[in-house]
N, C-alpha and C. Protein backbone atom coordinates (compact mmCIF):
# COMPACT_ATOMS: atom_id res chain seq x y z
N UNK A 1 -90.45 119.20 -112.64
CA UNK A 1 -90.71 119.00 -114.05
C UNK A 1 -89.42 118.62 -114.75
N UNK A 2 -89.07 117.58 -115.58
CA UNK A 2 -88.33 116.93 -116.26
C UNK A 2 -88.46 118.01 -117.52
N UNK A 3 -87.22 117.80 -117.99
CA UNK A 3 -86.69 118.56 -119.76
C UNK A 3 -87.97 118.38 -120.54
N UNK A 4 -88.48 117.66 -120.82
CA UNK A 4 -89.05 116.96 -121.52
C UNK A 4 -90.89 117.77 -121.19
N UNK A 5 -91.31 118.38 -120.64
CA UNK A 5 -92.50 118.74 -120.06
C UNK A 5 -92.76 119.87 -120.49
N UNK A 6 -93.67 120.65 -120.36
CA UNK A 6 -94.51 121.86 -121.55
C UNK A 6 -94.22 122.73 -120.23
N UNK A 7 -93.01 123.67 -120.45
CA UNK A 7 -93.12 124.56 -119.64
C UNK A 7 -94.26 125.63 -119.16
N UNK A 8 -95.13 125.83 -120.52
CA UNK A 8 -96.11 126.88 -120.59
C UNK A 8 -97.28 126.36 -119.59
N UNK A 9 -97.57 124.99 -119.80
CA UNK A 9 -98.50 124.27 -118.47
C UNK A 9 -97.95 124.45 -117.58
N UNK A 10 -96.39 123.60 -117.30
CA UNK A 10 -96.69 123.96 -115.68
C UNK A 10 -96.54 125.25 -115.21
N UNK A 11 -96.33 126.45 -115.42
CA UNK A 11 -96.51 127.84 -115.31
C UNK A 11 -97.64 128.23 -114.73
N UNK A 12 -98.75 128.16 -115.36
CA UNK A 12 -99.70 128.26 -115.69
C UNK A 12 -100.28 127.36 -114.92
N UNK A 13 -100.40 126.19 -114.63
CA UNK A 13 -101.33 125.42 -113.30
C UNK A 13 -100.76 126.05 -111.98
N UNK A 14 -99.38 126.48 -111.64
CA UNK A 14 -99.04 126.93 -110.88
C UNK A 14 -99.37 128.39 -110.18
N UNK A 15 -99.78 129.30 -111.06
CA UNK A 15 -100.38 130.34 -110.95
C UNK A 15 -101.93 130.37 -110.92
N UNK A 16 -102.51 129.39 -111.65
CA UNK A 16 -103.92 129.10 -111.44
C UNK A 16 -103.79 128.48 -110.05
N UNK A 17 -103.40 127.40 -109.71
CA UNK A 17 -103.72 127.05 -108.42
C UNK A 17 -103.65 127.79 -107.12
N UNK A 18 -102.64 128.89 -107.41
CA UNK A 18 -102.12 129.66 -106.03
C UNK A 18 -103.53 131.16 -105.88
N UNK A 19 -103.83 131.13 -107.09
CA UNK A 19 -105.25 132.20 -107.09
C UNK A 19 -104.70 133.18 -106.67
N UNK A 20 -105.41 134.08 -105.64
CA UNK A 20 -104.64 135.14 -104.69
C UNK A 20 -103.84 134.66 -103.60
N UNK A 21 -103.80 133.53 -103.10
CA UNK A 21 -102.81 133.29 -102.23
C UNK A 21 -101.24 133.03 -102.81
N UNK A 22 -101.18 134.67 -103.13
CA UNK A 22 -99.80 135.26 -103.77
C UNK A 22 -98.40 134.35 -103.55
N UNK A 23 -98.34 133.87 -101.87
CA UNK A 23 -97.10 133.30 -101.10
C UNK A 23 -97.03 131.71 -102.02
N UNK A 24 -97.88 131.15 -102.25
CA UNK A 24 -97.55 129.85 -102.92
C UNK A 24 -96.98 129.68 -104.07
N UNK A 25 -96.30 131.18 -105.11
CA UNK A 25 -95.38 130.96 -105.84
C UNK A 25 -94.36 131.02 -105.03
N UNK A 26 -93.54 129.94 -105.39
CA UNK A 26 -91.90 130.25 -104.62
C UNK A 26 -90.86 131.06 -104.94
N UNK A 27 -90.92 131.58 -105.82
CA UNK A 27 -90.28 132.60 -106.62
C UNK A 27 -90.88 134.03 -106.56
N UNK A 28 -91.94 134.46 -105.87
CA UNK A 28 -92.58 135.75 -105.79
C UNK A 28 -92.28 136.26 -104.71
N UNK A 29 -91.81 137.23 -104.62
CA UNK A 29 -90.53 138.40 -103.45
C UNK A 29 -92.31 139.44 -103.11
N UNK A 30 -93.24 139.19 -103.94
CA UNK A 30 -94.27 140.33 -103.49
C UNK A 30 -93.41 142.01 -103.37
N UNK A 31 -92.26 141.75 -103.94
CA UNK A 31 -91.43 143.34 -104.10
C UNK A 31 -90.34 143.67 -104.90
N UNK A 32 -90.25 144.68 -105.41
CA UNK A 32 -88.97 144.53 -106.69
C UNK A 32 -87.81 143.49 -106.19
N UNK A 33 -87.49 143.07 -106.80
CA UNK A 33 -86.18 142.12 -106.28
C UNK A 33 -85.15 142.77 -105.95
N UNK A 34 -84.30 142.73 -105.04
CA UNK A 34 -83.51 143.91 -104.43
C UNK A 34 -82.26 143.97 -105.54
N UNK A 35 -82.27 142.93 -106.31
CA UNK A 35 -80.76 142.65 -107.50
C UNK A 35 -81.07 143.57 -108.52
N UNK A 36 -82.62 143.83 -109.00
CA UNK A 36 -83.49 144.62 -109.63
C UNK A 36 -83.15 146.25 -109.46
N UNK A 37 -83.38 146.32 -108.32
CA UNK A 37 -83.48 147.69 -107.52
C UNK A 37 -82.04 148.36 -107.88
N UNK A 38 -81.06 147.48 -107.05
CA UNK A 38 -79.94 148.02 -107.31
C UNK A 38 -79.07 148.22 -108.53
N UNK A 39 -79.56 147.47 -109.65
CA UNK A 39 -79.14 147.80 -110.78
C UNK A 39 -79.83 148.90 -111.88
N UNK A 40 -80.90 148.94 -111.29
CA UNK A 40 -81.63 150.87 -111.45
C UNK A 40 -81.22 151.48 -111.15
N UNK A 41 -80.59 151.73 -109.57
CA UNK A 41 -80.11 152.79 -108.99
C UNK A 41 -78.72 152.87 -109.38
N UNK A 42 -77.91 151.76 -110.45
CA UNK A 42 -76.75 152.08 -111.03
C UNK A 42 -76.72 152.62 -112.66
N UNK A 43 -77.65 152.14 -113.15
CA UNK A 43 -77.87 152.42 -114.61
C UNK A 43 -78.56 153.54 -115.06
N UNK A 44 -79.79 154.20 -113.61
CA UNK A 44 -80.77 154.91 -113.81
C UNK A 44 -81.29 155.74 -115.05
N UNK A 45 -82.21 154.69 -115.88
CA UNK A 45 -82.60 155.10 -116.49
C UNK A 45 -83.46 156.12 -116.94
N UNK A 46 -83.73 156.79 -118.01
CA UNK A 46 -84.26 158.34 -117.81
C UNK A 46 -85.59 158.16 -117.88
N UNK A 47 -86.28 159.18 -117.61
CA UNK A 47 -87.80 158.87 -117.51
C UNK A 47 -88.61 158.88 -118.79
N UNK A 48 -89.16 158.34 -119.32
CA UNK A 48 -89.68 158.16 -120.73
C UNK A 48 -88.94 156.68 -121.44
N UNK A 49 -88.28 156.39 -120.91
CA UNK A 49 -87.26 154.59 -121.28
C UNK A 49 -88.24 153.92 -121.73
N UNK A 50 -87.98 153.49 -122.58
CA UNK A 50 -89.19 151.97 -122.86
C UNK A 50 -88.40 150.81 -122.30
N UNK A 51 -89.36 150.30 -121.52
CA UNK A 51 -88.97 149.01 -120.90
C UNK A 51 -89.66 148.11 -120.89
N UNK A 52 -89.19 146.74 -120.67
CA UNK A 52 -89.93 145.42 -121.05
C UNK A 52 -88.92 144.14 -119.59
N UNK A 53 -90.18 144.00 -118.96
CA UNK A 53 -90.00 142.72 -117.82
C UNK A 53 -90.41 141.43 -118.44
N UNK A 54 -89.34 140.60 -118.68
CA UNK A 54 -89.53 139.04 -119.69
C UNK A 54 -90.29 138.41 -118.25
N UNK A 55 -91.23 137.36 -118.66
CA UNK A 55 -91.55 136.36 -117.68
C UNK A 55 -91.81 137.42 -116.24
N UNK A 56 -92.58 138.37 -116.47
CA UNK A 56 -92.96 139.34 -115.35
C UNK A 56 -93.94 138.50 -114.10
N UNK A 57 -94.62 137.62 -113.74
CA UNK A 57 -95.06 137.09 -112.65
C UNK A 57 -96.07 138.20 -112.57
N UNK A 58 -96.19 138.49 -111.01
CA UNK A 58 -96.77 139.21 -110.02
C UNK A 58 -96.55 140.55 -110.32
N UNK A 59 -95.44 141.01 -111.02
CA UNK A 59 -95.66 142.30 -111.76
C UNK A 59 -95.09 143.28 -110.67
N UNK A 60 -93.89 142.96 -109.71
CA UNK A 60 -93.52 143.87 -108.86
C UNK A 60 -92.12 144.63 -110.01
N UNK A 61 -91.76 144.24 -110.36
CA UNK A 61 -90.51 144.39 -111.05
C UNK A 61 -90.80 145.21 -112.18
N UNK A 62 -91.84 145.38 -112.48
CA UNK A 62 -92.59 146.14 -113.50
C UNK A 62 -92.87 147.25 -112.89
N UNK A 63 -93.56 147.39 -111.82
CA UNK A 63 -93.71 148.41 -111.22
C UNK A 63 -93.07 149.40 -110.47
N UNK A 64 -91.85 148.63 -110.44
CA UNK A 64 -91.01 149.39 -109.93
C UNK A 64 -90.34 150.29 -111.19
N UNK A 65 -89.62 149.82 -112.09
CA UNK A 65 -89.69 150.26 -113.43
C UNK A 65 -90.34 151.46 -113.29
N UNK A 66 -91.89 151.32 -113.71
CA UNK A 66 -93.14 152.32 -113.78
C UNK A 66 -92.87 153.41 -112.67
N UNK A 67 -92.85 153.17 -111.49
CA UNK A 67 -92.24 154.41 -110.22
C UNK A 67 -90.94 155.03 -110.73
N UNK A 68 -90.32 154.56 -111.76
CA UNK A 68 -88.85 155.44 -112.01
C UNK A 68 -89.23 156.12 -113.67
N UNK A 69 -90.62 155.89 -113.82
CA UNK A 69 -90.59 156.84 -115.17
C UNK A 69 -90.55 156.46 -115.99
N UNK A 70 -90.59 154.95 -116.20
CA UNK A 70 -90.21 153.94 -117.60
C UNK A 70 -91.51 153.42 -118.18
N UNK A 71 -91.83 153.85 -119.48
CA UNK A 71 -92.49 153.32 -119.80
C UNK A 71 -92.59 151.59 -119.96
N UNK A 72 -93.49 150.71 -119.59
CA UNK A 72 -93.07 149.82 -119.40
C UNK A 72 -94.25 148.80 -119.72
N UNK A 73 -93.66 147.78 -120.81
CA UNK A 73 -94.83 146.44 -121.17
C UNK A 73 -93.98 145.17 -120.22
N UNK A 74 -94.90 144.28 -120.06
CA UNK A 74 -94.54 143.30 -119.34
C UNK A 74 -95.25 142.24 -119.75
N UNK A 75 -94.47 141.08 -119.89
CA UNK A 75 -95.52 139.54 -120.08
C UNK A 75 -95.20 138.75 -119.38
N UNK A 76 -95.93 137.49 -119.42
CA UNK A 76 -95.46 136.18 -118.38
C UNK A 76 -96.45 135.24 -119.78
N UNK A 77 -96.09 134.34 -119.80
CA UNK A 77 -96.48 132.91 -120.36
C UNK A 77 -98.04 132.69 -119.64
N UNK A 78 -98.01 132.98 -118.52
CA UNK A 78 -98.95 132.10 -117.70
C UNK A 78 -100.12 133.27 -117.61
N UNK A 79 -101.15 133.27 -118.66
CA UNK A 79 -102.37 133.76 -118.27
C UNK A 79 -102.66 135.04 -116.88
N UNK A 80 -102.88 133.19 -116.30
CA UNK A 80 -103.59 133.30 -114.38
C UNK A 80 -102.15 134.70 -113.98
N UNK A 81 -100.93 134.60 -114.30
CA UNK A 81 -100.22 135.44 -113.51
C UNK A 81 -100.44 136.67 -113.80
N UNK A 82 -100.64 137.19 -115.21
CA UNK A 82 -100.97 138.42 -115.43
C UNK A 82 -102.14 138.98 -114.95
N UNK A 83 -103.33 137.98 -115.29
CA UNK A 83 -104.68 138.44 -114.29
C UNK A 83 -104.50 138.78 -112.61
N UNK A 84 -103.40 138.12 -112.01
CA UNK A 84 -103.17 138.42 -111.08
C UNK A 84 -102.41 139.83 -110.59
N UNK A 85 -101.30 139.96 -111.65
CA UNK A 85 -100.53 140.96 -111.75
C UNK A 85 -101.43 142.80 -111.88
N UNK A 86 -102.46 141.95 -112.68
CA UNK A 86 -103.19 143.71 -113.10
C UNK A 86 -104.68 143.64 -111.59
N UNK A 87 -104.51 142.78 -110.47
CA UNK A 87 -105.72 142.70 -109.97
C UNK A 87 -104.68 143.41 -108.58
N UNK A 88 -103.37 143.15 -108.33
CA UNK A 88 -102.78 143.57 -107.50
C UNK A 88 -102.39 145.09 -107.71
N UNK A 89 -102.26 145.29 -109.08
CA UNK A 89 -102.12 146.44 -109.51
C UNK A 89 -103.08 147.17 -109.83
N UNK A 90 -104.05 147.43 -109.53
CA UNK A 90 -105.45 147.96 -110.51
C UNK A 90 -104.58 149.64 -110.67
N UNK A 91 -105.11 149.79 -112.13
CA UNK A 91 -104.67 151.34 -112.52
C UNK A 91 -103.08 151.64 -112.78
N UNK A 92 -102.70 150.57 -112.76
CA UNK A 92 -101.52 150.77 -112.91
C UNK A 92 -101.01 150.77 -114.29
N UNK A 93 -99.71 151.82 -114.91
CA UNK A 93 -99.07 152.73 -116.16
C UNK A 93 -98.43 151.26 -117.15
N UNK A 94 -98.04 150.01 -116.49
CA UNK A 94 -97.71 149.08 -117.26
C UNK A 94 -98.48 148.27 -117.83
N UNK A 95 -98.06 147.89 -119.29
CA UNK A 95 -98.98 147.44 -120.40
C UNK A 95 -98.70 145.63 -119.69
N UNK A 96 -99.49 144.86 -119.30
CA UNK A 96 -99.51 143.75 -118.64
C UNK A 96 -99.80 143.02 -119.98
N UNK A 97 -99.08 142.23 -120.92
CA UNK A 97 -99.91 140.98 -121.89
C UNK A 97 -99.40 139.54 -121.31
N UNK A 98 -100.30 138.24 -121.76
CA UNK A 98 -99.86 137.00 -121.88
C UNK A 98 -98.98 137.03 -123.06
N UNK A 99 -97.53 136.67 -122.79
CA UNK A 99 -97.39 136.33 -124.12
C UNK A 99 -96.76 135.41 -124.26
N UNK A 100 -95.77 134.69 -125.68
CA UNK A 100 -94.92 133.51 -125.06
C UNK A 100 -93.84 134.36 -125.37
N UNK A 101 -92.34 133.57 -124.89
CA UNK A 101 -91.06 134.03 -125.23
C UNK A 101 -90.66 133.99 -126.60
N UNK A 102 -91.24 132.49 -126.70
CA UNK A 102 -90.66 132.27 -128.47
C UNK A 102 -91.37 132.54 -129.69
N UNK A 103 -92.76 133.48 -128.98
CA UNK A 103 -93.34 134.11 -130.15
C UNK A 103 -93.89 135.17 -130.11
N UNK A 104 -92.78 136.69 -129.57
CA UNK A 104 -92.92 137.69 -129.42
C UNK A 104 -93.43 138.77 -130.29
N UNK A 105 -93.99 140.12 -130.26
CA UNK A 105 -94.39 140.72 -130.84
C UNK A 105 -93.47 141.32 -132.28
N UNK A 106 -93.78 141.18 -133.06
CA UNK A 106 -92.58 141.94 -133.98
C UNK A 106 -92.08 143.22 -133.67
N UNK A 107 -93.09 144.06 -133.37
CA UNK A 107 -92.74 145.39 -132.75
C UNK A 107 -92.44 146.04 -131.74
N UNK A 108 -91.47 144.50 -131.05
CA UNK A 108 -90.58 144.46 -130.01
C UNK A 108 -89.57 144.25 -129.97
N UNK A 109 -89.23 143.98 -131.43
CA UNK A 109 -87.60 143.75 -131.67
C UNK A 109 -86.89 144.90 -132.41
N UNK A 110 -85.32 145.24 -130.94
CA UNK A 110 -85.20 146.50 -131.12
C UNK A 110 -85.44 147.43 -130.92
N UNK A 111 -86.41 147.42 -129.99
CA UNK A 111 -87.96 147.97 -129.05
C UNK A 111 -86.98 148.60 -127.78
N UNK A 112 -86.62 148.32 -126.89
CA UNK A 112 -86.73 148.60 -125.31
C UNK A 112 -85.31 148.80 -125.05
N UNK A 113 -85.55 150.28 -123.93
CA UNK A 113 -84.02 151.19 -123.90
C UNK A 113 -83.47 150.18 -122.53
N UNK A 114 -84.43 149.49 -121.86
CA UNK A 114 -84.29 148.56 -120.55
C UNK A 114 -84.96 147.45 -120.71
N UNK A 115 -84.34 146.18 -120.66
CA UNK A 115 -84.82 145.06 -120.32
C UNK A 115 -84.52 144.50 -119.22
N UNK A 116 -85.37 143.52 -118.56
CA UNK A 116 -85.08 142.93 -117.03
C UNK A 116 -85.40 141.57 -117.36
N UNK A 117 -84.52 140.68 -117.48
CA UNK A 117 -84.73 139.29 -117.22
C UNK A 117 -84.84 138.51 -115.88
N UNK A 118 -85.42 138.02 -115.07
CA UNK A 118 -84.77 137.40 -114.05
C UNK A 118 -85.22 135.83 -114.06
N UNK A 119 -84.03 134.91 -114.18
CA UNK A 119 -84.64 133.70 -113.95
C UNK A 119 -85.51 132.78 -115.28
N UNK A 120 -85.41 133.29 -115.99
CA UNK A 120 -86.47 133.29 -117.22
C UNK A 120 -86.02 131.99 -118.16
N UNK A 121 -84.31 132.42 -118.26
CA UNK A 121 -84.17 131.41 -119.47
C UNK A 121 -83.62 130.37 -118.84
N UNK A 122 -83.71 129.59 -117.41
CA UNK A 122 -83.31 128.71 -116.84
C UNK A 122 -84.36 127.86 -116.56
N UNK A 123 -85.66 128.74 -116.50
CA UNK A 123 -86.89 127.93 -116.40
C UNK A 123 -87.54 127.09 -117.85
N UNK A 124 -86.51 127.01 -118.80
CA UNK A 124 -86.95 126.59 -119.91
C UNK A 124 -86.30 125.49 -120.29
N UNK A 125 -86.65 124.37 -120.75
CA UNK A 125 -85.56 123.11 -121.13
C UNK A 125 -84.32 123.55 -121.78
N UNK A 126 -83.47 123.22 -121.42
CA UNK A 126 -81.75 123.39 -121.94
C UNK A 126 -81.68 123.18 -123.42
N UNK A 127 -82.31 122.44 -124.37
CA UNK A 127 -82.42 122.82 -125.57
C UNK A 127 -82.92 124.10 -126.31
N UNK A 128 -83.72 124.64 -125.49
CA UNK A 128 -83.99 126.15 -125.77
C UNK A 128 -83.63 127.51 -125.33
N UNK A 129 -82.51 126.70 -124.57
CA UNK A 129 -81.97 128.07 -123.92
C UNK A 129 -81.25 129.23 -124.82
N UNK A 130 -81.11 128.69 -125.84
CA UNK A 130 -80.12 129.38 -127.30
C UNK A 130 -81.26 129.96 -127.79
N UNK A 131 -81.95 129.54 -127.94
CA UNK A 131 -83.27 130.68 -128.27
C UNK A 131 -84.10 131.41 -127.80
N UNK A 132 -83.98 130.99 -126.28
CA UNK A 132 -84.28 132.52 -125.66
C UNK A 132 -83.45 133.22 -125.28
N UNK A 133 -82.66 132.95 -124.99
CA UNK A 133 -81.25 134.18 -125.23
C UNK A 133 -81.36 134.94 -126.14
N UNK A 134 -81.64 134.25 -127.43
CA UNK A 134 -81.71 135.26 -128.69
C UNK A 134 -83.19 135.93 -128.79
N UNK A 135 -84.00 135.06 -128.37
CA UNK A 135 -85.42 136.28 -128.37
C UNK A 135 -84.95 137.42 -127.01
N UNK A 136 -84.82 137.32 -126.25
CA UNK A 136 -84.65 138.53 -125.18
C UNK A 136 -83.81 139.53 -125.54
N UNK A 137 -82.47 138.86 -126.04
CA UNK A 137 -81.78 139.97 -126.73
C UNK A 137 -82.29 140.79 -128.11
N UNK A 138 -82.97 139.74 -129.29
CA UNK A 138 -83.77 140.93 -129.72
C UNK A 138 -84.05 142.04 -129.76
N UNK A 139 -84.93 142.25 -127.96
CA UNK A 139 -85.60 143.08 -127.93
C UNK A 139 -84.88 144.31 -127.69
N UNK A 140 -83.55 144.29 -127.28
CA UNK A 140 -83.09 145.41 -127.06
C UNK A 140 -82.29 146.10 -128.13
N UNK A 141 -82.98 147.44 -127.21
CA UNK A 141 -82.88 148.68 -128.59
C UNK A 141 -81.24 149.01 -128.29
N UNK A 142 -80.44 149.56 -129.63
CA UNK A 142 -79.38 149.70 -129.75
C UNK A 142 -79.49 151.50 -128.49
N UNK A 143 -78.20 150.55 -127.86
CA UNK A 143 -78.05 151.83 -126.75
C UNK A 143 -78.52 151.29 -125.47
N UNK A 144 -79.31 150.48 -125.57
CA UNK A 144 -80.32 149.66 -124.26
C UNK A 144 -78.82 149.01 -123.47
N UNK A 145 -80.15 148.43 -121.89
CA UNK A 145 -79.53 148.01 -121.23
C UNK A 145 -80.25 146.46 -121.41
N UNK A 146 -79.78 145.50 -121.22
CA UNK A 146 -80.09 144.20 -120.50
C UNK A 146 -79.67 143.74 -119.11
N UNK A 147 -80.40 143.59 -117.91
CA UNK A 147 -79.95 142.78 -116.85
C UNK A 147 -80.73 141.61 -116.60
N UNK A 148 -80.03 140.66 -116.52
CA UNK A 148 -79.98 139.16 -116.41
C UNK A 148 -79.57 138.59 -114.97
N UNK A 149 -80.22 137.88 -114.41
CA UNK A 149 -80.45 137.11 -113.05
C UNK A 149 -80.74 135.82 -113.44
N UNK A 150 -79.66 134.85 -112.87
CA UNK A 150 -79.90 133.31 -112.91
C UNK A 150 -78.85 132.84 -112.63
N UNK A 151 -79.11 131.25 -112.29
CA UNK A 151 -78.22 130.58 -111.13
C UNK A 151 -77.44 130.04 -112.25
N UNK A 152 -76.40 129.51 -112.31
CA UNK A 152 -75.40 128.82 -113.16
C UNK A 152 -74.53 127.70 -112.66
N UNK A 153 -74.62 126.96 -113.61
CA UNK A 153 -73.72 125.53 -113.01
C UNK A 153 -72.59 125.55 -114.00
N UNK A 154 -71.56 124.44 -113.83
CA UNK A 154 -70.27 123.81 -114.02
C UNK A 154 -70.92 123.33 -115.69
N UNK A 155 -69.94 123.18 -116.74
CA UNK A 155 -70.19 122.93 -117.54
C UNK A 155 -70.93 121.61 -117.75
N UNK A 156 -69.99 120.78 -117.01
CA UNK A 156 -69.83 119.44 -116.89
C UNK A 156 -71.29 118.91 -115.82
N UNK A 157 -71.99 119.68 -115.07
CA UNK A 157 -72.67 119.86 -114.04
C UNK A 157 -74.02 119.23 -114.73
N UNK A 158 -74.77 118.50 -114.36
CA UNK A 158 -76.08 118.07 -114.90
C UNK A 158 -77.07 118.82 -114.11
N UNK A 159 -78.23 118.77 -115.35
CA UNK A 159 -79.34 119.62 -114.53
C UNK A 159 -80.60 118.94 -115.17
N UNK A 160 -81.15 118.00 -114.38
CA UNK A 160 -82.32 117.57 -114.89
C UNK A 160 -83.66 117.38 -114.55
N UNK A 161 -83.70 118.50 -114.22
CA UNK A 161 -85.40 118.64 -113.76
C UNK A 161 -85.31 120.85 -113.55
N UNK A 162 -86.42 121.23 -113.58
CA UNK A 162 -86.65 122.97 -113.27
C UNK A 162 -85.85 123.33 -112.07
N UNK A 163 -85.20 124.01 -112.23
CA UNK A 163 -84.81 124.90 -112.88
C UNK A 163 -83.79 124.36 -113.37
N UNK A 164 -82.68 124.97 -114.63
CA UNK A 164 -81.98 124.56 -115.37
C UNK A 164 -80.85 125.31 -115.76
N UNK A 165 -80.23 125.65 -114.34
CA UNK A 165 -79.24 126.82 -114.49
C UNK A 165 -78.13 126.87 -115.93
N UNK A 166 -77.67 128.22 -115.83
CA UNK A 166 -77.16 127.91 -117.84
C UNK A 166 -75.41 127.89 -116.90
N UNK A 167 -74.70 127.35 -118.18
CA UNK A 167 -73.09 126.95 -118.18
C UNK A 167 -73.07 128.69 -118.49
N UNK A 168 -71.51 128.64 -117.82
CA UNK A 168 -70.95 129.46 -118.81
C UNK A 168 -70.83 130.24 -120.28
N UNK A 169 -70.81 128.63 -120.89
CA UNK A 169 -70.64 129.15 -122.32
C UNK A 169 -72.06 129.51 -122.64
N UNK A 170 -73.43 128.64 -122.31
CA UNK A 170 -74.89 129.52 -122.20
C UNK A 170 -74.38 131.24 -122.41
N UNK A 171 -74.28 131.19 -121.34
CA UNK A 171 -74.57 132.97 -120.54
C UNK A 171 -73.54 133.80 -121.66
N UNK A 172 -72.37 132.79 -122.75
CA UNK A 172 -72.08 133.42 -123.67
C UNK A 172 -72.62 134.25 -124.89
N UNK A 173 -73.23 133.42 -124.85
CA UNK A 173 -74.75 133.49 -126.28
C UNK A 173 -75.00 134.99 -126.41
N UNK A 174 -75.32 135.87 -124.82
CA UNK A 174 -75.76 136.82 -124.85
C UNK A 174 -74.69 137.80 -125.88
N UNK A 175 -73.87 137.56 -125.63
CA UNK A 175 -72.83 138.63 -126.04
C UNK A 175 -72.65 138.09 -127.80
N UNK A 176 -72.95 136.64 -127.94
CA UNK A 176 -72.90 136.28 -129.24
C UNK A 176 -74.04 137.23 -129.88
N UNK A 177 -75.33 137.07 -129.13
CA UNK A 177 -76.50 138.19 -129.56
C UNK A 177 -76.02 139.36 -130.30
N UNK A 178 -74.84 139.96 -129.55
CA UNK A 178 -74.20 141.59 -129.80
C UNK A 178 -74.30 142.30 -128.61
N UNK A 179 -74.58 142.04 -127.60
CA UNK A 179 -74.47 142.12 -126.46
C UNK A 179 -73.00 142.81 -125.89
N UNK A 180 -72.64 143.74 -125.22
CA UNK A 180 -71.53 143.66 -124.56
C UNK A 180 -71.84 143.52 -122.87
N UNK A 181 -70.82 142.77 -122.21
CA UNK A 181 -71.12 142.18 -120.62
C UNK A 181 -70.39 144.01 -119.96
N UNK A 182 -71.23 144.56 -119.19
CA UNK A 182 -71.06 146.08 -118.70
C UNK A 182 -70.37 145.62 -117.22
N UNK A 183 -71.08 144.76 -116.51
CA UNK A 183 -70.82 144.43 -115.39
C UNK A 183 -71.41 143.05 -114.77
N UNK A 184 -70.44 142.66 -113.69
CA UNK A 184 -71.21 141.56 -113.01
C UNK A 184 -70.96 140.99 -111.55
N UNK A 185 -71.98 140.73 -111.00
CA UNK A 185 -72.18 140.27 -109.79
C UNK A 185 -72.47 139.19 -109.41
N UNK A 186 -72.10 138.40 -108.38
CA UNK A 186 -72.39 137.14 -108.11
C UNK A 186 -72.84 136.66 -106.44
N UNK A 187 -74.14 136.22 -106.36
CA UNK A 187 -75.05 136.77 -105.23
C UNK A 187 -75.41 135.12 -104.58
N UNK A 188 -74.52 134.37 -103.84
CA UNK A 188 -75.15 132.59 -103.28
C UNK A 188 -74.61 131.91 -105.02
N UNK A 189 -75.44 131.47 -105.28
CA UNK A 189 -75.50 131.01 -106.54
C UNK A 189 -76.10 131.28 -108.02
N UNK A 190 -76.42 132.43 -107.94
CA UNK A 190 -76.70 133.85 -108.50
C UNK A 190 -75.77 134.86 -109.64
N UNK A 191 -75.99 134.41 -110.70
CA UNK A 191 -75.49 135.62 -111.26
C UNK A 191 -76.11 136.96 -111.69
N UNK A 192 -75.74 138.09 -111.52
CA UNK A 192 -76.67 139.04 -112.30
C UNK A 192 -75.78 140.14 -112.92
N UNK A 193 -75.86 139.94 -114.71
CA UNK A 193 -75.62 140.61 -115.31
C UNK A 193 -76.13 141.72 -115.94
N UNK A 194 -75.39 143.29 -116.44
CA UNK A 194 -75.44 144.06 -116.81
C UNK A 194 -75.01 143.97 -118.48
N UNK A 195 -76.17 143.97 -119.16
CA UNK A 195 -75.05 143.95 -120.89
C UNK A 195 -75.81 145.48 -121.74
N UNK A 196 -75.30 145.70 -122.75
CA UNK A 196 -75.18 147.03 -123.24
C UNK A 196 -75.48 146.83 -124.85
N UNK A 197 -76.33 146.95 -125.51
CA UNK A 197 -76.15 147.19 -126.63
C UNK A 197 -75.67 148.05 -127.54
């Protein structure tokens, strides 16, 4: 998909088409993401946390969350993924909605002691990457954590087609938010940050 293309479609045909044959997203681990995991088991949040998974998919990353005590809402853009997410999960403690990024709940900003991004604001055309930076950060409640997962290129580096890894100065934004950077790791071509409100 070119800059130029309705991210929310192709999402969304992509998850409709794969139905239950879970493996045909390429991006679905079918298990907390291990970058996920380990930044729980460093931050460990207390049990009762409100938490929020941006662009949640398949809903493993949520659930893992939910096994550590966190209260926890989750959305994805794409319909078909959440129907999928609550059919893999039946009965499960996380609030599953469709929602979009850039037109979040009001009574989510300022909301959540944990947020989990992974991958989220790279899947979006590079003109909007400044604004979902700033909707995700939003959401976090003063005292919260944010961790952030995504690939990053050279300033100078072109990126023109999905995914749309962010520059440097991108991945600045967060901290422009009010953000402070806690920690960071760098995993292949992978970054995953820790920020602190």
């Amino acid at each position: 998909m070119t800059e130029g293309g309705s991210t929310d479609a192709f999402f969304e045909r992509m998850y409709q088409a794969a139905g239950d044959d879970w493996d045909r997203i390429p991006w679905a681990r079918l298990a907390p993401r291990p970058s996920v995991v380990a930044w729980l088991d460093r931050v460990a949040p207390a049990p009762g946390s409100r938490a929020l998974v941006v662009a949640c998919g398949y809903g493993d990353d949520a659930e893992e969350l939910a096994r550590r005590g966190c209260v926890v809402d989750a959305f994805d853009v794409s319909a078909s993924a959440i129907a999928a997410a609550r059919r893999r999960f039946p009965g499960s403690p996380v609030a599953y909605r469709t929602a979009d990024l850039f037109a979040l709940p009001e009574a989510w900003r300022g909301r959540f002691d944990v947020v989990v991004e992974v991958q989220t604001v790279q899947s979006v055309p590079i003109p909007r990457h400044r604004e979902a930076i700033a909707a995700i950060a939003a959401t976090v409640a003063p005292g919260g954590r944010l961790f952030v997962r995504t690939a990053v290129r050279a300033e100078d580096e072109p990126a023109a087609s999905i995914p749309w890894p962010l520059t440097p100065s991108e991945l600045a934004w967060f901290e422009d938010e009010g953000l402070v950077l806690r920690h960071e790791d760098v995993d292949d071509v992978f970054v995953h940050r820790d920020y602190e409100r």
